[in-house]
C-alpha atoms as a PDB file:
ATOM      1  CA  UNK A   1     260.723 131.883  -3.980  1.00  0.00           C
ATOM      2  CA  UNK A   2     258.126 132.201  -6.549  1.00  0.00           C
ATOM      3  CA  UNK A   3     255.449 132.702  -4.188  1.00  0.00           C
ATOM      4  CA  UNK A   4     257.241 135.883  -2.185  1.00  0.00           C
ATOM      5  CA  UNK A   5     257.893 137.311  -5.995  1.00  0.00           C
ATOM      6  CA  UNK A   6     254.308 137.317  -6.575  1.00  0.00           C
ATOM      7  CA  UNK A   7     253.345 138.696  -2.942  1.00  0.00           C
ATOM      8  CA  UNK A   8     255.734 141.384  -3.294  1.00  0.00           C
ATOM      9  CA  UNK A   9     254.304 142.385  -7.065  1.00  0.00           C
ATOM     10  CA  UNK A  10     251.047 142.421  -5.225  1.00  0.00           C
ATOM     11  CA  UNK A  11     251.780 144.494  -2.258  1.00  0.00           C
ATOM     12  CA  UNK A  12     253.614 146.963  -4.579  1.00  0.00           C
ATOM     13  CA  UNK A  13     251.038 147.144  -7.037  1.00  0.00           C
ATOM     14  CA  UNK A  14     248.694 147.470  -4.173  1.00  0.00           C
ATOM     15  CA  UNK A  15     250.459 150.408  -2.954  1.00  0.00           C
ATOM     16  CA  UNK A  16     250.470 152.163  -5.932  1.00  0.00           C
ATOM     17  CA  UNK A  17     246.789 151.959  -6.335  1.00  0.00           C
ATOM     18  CA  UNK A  18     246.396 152.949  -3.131  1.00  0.00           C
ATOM     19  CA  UNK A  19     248.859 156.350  -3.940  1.00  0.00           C
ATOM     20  CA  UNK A  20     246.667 156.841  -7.225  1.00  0.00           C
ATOM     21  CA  UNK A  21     243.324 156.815  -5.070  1.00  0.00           C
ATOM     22  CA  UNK A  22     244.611 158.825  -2.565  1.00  0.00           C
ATOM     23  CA  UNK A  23     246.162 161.379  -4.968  1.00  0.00           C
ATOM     24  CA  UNK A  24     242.393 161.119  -7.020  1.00  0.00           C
ATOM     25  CA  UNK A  25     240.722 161.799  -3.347  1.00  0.00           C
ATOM     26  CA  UNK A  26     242.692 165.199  -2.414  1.00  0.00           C
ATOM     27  CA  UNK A  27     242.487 166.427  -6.297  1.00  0.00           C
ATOM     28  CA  UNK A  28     238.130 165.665  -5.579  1.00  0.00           C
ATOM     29  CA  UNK A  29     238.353 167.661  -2.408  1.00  0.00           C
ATOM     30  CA  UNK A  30     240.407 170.333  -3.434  1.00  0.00           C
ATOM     31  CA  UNK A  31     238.153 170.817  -6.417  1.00  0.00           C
ATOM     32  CA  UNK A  32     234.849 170.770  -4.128  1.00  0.00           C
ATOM     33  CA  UNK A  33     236.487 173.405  -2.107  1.00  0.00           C
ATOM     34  CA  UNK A  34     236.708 175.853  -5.233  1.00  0.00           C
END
């Protein structure tokens, strides 16, 4: 049980990484376009 609490901490905080990187990536692109 203590393992799948863990995994799922992971794959959340994995997800909002990946939501923070994304959101960096279109703020890079939209400021290259200007």
């Amino acid at each position: 049980k203590d393992l799948n609490v863990a995994l799922n901490r992971a794959k959340a905080e994995k997800e909002r990484l990946q939501a923070a990187y994304n959101t960096l990536v279109a703020e890079f692109r939209h400021g290259q376009e200007s």
